[in-house]
C-alpha atoms as a PDB file:
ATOM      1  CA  UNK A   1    -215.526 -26.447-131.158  1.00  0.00           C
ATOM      2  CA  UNK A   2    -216.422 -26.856-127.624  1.00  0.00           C
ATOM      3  CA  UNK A   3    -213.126 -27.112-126.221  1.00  0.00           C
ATOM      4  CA  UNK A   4    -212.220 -23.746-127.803  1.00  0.00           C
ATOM      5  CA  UNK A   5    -215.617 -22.193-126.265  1.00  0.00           C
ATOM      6  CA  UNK A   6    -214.104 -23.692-122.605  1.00  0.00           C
ATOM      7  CA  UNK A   7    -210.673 -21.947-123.213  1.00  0.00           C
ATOM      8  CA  UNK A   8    -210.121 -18.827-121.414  1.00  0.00           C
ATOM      9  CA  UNK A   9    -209.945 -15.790-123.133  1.00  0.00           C
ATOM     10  CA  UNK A  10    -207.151 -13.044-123.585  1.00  0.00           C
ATOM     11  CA  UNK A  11    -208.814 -10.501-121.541  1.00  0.00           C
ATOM     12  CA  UNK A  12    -210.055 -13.594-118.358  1.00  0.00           C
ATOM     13  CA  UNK A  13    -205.729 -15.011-118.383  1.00  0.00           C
ATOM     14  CA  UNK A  14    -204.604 -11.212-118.160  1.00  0.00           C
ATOM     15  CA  UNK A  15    -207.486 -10.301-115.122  1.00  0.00           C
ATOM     16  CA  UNK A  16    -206.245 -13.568-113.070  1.00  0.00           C
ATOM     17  CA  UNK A  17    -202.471 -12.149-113.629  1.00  0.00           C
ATOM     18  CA  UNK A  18    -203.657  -8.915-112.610  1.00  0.00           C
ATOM     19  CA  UNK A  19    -204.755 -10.702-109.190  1.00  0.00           C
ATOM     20  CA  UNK A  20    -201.555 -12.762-108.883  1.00  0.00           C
ATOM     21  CA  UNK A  21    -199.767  -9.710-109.011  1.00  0.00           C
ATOM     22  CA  UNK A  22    -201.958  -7.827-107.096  1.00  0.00           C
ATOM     23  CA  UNK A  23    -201.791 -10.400-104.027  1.00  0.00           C
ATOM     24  CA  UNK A  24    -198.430 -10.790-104.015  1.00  0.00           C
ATOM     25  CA  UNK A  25    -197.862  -7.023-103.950  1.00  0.00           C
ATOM     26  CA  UNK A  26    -200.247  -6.758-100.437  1.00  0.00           C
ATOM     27  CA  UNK A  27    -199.225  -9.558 -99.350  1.00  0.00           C
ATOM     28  CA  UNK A  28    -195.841  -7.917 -97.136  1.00  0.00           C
ATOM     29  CA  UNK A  29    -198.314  -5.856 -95.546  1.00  0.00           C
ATOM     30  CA  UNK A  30    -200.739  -9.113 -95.010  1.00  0.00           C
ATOM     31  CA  UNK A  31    -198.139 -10.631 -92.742  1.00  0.00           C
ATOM     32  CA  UNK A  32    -196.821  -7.622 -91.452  1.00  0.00           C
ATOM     33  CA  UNK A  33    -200.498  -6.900 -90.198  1.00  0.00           C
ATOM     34  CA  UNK A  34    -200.773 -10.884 -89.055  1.00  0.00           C
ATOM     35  CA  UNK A  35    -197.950 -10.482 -86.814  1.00  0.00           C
ATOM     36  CA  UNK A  36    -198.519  -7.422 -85.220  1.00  0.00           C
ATOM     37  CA  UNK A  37    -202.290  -7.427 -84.626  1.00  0.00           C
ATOM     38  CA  UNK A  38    -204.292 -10.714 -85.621  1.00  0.00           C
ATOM     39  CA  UNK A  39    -201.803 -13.357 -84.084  1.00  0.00           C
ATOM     40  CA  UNK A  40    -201.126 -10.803 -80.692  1.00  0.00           C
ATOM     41  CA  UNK A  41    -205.305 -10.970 -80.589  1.00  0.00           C
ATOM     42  CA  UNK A  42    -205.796 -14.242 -81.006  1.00  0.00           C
ATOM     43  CA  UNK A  43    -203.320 -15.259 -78.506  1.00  0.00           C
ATOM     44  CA  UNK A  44    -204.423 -13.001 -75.841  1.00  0.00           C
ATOM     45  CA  UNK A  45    -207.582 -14.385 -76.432  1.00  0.00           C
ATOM     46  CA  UNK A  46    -206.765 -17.751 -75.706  1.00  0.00           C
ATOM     47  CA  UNK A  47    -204.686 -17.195 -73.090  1.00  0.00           C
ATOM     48  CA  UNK A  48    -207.545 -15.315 -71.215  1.00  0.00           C
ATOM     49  CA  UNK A  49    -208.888 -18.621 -70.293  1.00  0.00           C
ATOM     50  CA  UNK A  50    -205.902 -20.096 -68.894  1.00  0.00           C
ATOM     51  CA  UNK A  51    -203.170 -20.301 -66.457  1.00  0.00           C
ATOM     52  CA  UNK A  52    -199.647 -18.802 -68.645  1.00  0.00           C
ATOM     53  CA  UNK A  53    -196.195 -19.793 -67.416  1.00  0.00           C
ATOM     54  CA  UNK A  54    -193.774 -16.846 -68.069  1.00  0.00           C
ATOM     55  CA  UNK A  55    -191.007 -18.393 -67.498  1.00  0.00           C
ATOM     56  CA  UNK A  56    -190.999 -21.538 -69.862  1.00  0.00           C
ATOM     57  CA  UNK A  57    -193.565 -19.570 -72.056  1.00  0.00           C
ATOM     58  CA  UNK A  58    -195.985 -22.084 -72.461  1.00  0.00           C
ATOM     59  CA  UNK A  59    -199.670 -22.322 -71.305  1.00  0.00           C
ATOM     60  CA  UNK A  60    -199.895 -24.329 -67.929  1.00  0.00           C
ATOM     61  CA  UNK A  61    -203.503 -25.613 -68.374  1.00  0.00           C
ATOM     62  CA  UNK A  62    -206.985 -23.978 -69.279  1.00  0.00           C
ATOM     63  CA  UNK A  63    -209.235 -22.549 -66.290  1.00  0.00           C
ATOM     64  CA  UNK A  64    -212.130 -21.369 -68.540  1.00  0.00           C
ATOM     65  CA  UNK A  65    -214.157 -18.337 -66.925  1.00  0.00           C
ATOM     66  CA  UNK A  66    -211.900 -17.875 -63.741  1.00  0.00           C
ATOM     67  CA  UNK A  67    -209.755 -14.937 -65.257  1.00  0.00           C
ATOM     68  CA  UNK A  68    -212.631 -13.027 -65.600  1.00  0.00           C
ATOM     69  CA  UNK A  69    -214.632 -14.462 -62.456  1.00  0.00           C
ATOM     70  CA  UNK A  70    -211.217 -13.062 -60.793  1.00  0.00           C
ATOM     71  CA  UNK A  71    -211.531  -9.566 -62.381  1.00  0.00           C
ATOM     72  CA  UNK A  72    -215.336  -9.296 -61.479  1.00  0.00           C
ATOM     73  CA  UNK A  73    -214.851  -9.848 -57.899  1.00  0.00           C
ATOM     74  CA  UNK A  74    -211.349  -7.878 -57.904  1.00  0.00           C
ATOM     75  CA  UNK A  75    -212.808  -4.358 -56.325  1.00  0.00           C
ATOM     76  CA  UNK A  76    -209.461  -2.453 -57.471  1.00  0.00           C
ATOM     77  CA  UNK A  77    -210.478  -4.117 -60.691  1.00  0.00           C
ATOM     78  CA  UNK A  78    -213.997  -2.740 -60.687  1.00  0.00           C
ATOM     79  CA  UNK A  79    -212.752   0.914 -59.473  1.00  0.00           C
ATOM     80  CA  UNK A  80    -209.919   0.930 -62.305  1.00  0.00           C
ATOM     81  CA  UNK A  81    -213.214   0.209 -64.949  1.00  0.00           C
ATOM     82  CA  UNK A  82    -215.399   2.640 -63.811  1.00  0.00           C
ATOM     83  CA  UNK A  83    -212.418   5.395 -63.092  1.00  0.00           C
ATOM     84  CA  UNK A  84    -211.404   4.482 -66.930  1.00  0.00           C
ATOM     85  CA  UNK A  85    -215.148   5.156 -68.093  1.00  0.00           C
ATOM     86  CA  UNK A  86    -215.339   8.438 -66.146  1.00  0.00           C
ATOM     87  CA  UNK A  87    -211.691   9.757 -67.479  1.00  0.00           C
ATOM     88  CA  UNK A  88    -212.741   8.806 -70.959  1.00  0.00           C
ATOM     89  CA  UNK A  89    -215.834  11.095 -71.107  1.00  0.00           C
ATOM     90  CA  UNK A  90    -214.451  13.671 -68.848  1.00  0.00           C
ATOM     91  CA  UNK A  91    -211.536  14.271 -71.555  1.00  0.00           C
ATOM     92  CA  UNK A  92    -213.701  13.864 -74.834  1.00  0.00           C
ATOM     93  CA  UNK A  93    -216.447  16.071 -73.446  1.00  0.00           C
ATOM     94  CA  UNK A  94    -213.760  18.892 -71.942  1.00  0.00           C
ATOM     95  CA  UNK A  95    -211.722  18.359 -75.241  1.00  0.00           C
ATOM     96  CA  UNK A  96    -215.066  18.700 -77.711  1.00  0.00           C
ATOM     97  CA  UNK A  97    -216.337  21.551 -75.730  1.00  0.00           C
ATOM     98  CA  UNK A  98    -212.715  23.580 -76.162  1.00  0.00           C
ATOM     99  CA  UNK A  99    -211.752  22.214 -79.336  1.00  0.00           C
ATOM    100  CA  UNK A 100    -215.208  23.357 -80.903  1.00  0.00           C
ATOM    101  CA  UNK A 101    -214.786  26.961 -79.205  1.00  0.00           C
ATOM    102  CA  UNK A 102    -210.910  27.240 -80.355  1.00  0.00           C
ATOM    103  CA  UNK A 103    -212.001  26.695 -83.742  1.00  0.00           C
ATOM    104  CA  UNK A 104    -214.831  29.274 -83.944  1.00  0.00           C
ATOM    105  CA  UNK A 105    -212.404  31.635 -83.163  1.00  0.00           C
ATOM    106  CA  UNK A 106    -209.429  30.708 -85.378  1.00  0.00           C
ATOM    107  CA  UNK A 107    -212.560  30.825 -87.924  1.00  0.00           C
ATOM    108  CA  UNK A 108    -212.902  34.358 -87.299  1.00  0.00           C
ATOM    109  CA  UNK A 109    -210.523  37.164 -88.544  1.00  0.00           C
ATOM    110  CA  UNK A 110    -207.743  39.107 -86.364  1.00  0.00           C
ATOM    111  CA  UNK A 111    -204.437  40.033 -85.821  1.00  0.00           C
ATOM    112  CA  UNK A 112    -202.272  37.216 -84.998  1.00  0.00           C
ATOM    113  CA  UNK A 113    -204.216  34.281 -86.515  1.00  0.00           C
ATOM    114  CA  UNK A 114    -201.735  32.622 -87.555  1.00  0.00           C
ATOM    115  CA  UNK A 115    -199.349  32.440 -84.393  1.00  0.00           C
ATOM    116  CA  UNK A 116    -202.104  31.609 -82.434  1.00  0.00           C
ATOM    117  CA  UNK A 117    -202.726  28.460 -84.703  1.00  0.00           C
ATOM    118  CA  UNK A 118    -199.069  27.392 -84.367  1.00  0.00           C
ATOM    119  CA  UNK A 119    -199.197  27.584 -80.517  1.00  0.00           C
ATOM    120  CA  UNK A 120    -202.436  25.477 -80.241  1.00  0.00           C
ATOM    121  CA  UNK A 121    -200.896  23.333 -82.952  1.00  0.00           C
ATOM    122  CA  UNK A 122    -197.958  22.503 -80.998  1.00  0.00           C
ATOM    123  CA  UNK A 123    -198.715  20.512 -77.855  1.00  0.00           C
ATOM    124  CA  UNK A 124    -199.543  17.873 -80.392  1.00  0.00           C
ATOM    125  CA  UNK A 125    -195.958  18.092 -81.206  1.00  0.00           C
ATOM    126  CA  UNK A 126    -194.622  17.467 -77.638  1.00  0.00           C
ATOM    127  CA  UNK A 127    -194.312  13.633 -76.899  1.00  0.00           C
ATOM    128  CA  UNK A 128    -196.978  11.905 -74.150  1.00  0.00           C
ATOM    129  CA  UNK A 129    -193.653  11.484 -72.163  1.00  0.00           C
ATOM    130  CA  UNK A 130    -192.558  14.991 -72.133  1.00  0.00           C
ATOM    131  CA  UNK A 131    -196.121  16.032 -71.911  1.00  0.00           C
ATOM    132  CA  UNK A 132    -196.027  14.138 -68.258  1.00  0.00           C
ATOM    133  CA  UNK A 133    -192.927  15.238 -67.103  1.00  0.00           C
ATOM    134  CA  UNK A 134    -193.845  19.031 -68.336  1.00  0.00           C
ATOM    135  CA  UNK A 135    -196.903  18.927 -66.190  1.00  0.00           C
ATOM    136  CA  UNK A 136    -195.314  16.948 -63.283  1.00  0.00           C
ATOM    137  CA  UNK A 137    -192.832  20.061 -62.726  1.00  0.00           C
ATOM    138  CA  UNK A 138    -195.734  22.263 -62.916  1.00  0.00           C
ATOM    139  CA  UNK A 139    -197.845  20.550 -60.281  1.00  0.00           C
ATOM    140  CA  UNK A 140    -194.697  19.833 -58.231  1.00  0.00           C
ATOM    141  CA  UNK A 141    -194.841  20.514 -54.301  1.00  0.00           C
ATOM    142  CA  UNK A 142    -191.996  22.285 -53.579  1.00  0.00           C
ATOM    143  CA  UNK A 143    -190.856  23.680 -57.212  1.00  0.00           C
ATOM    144  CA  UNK A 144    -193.807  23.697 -58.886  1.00  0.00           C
ATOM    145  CA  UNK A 145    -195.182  26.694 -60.719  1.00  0.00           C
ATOM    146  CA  UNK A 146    -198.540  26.432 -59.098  1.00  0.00           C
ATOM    147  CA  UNK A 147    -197.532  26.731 -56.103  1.00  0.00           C
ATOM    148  CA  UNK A 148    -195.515  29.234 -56.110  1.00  0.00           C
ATOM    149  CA  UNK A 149    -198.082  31.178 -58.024  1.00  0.00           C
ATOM    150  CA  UNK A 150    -200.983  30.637 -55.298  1.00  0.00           C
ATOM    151  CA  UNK A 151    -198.426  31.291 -52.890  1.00  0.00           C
ATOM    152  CA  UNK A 152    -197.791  34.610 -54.093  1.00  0.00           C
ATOM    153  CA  UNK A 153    -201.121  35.458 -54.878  1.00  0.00           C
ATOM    154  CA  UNK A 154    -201.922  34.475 -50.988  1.00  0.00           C
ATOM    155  CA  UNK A 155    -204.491  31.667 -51.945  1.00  0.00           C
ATOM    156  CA  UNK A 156    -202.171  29.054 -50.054  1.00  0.00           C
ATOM    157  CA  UNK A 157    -199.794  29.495 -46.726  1.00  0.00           C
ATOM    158  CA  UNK A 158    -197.719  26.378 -47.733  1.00  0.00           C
ATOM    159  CA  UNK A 159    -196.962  24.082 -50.493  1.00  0.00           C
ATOM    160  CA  UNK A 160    -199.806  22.054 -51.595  1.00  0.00           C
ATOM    161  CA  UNK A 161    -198.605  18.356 -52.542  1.00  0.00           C
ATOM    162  CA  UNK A 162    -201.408  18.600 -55.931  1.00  0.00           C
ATOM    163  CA  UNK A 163    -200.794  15.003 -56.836  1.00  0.00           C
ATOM    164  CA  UNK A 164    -201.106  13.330 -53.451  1.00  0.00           C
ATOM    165  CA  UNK A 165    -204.826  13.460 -53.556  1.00  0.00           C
ATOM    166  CA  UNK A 166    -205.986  10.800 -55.641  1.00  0.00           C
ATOM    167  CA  UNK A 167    -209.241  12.969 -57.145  1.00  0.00           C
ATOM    168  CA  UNK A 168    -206.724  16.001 -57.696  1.00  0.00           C
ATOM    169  CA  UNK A 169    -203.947  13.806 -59.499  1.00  0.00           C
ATOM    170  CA  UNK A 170    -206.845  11.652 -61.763  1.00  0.00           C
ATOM    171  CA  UNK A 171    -208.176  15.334 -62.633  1.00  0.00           C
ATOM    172  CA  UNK A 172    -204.130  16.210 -63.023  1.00  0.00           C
ATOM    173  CA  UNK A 173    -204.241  13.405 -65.923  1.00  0.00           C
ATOM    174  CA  UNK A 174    -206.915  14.590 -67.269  1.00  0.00           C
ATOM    175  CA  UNK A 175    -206.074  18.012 -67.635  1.00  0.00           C
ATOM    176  CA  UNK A 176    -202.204  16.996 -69.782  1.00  0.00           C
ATOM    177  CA  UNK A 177    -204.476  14.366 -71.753  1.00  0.00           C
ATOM    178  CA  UNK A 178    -206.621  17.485 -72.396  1.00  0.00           C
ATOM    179  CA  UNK A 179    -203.891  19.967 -73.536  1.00  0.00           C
ATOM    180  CA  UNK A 180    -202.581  17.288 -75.545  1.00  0.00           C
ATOM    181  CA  UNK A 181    -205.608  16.261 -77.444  1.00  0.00           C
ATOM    182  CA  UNK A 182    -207.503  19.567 -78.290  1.00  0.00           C
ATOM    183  CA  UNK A 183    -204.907  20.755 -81.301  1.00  0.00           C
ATOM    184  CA  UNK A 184    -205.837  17.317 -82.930  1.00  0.00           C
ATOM    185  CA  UNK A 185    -209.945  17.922 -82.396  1.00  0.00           C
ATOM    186  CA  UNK A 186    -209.761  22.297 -83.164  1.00  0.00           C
ATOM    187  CA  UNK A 187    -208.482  21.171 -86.398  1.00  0.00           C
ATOM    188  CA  UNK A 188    -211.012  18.684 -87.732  1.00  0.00           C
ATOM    189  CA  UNK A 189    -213.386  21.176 -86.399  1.00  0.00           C
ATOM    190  CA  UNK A 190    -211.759  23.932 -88.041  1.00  0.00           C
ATOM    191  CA  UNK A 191    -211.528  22.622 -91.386  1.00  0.00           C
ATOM    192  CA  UNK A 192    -215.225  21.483 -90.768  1.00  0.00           C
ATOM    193  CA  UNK A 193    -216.136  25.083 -89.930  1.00  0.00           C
ATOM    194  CA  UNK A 194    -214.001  26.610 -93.196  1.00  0.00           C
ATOM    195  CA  UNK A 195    -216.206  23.866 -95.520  1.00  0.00           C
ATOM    196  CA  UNK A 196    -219.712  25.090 -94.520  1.00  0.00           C
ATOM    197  CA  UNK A 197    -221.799  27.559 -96.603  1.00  0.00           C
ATOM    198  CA  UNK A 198    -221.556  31.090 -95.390  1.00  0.00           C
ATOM    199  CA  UNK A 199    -224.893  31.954 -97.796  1.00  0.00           C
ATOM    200  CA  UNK A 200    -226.906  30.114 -95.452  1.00  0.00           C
ATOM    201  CA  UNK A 201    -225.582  31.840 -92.107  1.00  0.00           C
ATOM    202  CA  UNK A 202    -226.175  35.174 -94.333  1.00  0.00           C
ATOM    203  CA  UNK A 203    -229.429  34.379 -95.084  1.00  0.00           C
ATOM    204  CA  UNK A 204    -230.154  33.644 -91.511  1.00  0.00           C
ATOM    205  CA  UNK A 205    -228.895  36.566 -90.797  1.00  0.00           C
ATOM    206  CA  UNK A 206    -230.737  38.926 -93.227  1.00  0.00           C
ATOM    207  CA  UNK A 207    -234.162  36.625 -91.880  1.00  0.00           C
ATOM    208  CA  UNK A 208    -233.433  38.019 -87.850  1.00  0.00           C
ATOM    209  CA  UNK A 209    -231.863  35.088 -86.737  1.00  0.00           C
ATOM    210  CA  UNK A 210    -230.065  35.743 -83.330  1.00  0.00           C
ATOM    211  CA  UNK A 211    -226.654  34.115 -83.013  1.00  0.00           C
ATOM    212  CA  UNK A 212    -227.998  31.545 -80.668  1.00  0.00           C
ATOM    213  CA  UNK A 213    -230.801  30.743 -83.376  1.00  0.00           C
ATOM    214  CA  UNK A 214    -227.835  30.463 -85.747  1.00  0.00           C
ATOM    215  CA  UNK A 215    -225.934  28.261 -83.520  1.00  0.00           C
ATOM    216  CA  UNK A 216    -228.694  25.830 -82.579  1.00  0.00           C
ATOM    217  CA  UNK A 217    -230.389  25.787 -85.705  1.00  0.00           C
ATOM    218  CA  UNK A 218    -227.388  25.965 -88.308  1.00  0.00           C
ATOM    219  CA  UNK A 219    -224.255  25.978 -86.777  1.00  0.00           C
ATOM    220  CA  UNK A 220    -224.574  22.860 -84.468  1.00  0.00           C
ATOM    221  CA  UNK A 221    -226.810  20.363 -86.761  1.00  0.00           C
ATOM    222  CA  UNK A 222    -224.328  20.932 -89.549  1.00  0.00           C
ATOM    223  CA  UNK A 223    -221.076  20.250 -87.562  1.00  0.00           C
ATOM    224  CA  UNK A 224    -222.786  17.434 -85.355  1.00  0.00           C
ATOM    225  CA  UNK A 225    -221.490  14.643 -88.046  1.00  0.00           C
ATOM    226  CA  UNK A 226    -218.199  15.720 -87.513  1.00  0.00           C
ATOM    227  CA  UNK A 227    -218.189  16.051 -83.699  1.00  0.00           C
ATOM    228  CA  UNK A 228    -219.526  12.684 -83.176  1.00  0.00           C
ATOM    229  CA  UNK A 229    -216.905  10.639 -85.198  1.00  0.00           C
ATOM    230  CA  UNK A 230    -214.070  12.781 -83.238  1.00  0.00           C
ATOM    231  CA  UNK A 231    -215.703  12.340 -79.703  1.00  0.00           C
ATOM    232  CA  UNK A 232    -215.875   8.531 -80.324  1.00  0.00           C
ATOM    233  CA  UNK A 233    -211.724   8.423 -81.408  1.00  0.00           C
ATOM    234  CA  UNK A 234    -210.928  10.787 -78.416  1.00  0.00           C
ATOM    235  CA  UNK A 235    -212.602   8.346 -76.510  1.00  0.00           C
ATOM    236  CA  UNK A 236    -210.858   5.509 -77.585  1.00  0.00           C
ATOM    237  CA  UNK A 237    -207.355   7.439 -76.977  1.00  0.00           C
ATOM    238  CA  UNK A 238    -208.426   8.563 -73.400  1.00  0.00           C
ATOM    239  CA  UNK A 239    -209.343   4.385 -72.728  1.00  0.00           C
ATOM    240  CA  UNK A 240    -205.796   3.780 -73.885  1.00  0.00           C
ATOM    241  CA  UNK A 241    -204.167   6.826 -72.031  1.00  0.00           C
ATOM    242  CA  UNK A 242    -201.245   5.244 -70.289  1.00  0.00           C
ATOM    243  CA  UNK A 243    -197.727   7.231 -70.359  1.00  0.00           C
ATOM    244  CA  UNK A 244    -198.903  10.428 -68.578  1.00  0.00           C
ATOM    245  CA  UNK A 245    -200.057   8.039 -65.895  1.00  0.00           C
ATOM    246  CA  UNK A 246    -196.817   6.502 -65.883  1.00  0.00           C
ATOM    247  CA  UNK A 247    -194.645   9.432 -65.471  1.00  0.00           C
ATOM    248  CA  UNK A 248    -196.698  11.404 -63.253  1.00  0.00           C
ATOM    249  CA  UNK A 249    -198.397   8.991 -60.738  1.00  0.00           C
ATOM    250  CA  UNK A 250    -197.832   5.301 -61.749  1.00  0.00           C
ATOM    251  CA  UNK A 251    -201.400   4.643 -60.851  1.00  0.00           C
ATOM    252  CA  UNK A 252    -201.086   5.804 -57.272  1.00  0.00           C
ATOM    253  CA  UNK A 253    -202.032   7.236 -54.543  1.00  0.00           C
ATOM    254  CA  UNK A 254    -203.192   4.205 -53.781  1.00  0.00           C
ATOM    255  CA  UNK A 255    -204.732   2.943 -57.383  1.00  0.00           C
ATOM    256  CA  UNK A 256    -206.575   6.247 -57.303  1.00  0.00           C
ATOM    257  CA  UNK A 257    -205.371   6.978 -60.751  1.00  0.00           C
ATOM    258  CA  UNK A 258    -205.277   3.466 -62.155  1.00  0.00           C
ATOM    259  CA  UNK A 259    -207.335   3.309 -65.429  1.00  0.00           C
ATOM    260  CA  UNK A 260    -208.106   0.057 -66.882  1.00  0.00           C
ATOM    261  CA  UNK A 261    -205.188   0.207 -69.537  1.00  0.00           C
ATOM    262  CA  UNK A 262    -202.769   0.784 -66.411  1.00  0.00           C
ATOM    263  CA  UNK A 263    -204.353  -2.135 -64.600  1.00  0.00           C
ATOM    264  CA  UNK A 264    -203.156  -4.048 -67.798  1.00  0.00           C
ATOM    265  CA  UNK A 265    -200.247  -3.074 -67.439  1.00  0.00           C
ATOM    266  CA  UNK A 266    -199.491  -3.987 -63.867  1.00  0.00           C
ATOM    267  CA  UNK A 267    -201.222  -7.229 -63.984  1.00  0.00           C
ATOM    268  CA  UNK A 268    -198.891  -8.359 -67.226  1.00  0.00           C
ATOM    269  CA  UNK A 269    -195.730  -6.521 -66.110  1.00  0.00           C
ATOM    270  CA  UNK A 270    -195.246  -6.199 -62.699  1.00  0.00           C
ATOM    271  CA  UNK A 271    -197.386  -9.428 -61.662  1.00  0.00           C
ATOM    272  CA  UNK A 272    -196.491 -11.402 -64.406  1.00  0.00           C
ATOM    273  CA  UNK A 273    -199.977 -12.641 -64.650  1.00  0.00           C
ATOM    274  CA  UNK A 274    -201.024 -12.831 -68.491  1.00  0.00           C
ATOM    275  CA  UNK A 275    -204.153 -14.431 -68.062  1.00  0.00           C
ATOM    276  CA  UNK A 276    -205.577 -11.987 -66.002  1.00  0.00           C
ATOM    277  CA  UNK A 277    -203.922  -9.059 -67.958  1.00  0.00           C
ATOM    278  CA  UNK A 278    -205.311 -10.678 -71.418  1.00  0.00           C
ATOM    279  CA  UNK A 279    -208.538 -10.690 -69.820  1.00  0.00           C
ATOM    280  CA  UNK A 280    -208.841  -7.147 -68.728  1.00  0.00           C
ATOM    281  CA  UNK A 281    -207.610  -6.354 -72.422  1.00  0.00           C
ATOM    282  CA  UNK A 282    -210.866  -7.850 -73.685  1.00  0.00           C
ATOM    283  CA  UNK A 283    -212.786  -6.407 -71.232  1.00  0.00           C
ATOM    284  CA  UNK A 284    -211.530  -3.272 -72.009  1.00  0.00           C
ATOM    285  CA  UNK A 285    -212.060  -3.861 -75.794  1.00  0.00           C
ATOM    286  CA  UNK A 286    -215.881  -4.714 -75.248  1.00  0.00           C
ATOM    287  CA  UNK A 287    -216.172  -1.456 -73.292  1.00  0.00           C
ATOM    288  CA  UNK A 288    -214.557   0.654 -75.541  1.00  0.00           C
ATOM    289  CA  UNK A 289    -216.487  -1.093 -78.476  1.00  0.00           C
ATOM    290  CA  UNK A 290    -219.665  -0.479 -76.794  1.00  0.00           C
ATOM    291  CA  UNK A 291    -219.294   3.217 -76.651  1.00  0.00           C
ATOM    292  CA  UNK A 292    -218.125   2.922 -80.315  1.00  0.00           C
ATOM    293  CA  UNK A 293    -221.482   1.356 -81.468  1.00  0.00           C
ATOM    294  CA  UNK A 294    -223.826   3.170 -79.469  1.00  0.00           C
ATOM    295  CA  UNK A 295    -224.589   5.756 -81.905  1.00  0.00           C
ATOM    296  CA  UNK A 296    -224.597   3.254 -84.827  1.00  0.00           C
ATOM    297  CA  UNK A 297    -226.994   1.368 -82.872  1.00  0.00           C
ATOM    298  CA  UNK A 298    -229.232   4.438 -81.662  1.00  0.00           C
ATOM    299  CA  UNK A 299    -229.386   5.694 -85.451  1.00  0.00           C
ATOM    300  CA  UNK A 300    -230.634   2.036 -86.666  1.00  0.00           C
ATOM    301  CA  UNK A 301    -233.174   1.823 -84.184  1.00  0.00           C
ATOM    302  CA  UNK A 302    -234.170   5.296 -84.894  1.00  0.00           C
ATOM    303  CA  UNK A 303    -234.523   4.921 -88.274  1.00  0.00           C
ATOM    304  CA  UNK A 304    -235.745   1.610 -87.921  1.00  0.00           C
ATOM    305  CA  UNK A 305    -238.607   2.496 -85.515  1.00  0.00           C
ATOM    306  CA  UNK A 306    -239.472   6.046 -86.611  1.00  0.00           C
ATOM    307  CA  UNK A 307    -237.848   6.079 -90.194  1.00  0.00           C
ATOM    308  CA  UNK A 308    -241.466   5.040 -91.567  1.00  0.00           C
ATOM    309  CA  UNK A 309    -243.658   7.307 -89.486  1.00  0.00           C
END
């Protein structure tokens, strides 16, 4: 009797298959995953602390903290992190700000809606690539259409070499990374905008509410929890921005446009130092994970300190 109170039941046998099968389904994707991101993280990590020989591919011998010891006293190092911090707000703050205004309008009714969508749409479409070479032409010294436009105007005598300076080319950058990331943004926000209420704008409305009243009171509070999740992933795209700096300026003039992803990239590739490449990567993932938890944080402590009060 007690044996056949131990044996598992119909219903337990056919669960446990159901997991089998289950596993064995994800499990492809399990490895694929594993290969492509765990193992590459875990062995960046431990190369970090060492010395890597490229050649024979093996690890030469540990050095602990002197990768990053390196990096830390490494001034073009230093530059390329705060450059990259600075570049990453200045496009998701520029991008927000546009995207949110694009979308009010496409919210609104007129002739031509719908064409105007598909042409904001459509930079998304064009590859980073093309996006850099587009906007290298345009910015070009001699054939650019810039120039030529200021020259006719009469703002410039001569041909103004745009990406030369390295302020002008850095803000370059950031203006293809912005015409390339606002379709993505206007429609989250649009969609956002399309979902709210109009009864309580009405009301608002029939109350006296000004439009400014509306927008600060309404408007903004209700579209703040979708703003902040898109600032935070335009932010992590703009940390990882790397092919419009390729094409148009390959980190020059003189590592005035070299974010910290580029840096990566010319330590690994063009140095053949892994170690110190590895390392930047995880310095770069702590920043960009620090601006990612910041408002996680802030709304703990918030609720945490004043929640009660």
């Amino acid at each position: 009797m007690t044996d056949l109170l131990n044996q598992p039941s119909n219903s337990q046998f056919k669960f446990s298959r159901e997991k089998i099968l289950a596993f064995t389904l994800i499990l492809p994707s399990l490895i694929l995953v594993f290969i492509t991101y765990l193992y590459p993280a875990i062995f960046t990590f431990v190369i970090s602390f060492a010395e890597y020989d490229i050649i024979r591919l093996k690890i030469k011998k540990f050095i602990q903290f002197k990768n990053f010891e390196f990096l830390i006293s490494n001034y073009f190092f230093t530059s390329s992190v705060l450059r990259t911090i600075y570049f990453g707000f200045l496009i998701c703050v520029c991008t927000t700000i546009f995207s949110f205004l694009i979308a009010l309008l496409l919210n609104e009714k007129f002739i031509g809606k719908a064409f105007l969508r598909v042409m904001i749409v459509l930079p998304w479409a064009v590859p980073s690539v093309v996006s850099g070479v587009l906007w290298g032409q345009m910015f070009h010294a001699d054939t650019g259409f810039l120039n030529a436009l200021l020259y006719q105007l009469g703002v410039i005598s001569g041909y103004k070499i745009w990406l030369a300076d390295p302020l002008v080319a850095l803000h370059v950058i950031a203006i293809a990374e912005i015409w390339k990331a606002i379709p993505f943004m206007t429609l989250f926000f649009l969609s956002g905008l399309q979902s709210l209420p109009s009864e309580v704008f009405e009301a608002a409305a029939v109350d006296g509410a000004n439009v400014f009243q509306r927008f600060s009171n309404i408007l903004f509070p209700l579209m703040l929890p979708i703003a902040i999740p898109l600032f935070l992933i335009q932010f992590v795209l703009a940390m990882k921005s790397f092919d419009t700096i390729f094409v148009l300026t390959r980190g020059g003039p003189g590592g005035g446009t070299t974010t910290l992803n580029y840096f990566i990239y010319q330590e690994a590739f063009e140095t053949f130092n892994l170690g110190r490449a590895s390392a930047a990567a995880y310095v770069l993932l702590i920043i960009t994970l620090a601006v990612v938890l910041i408002p996680t944080i802030s709304r703990f402590l918030i609720k945490f300190f004043w929640g009660n009060k």
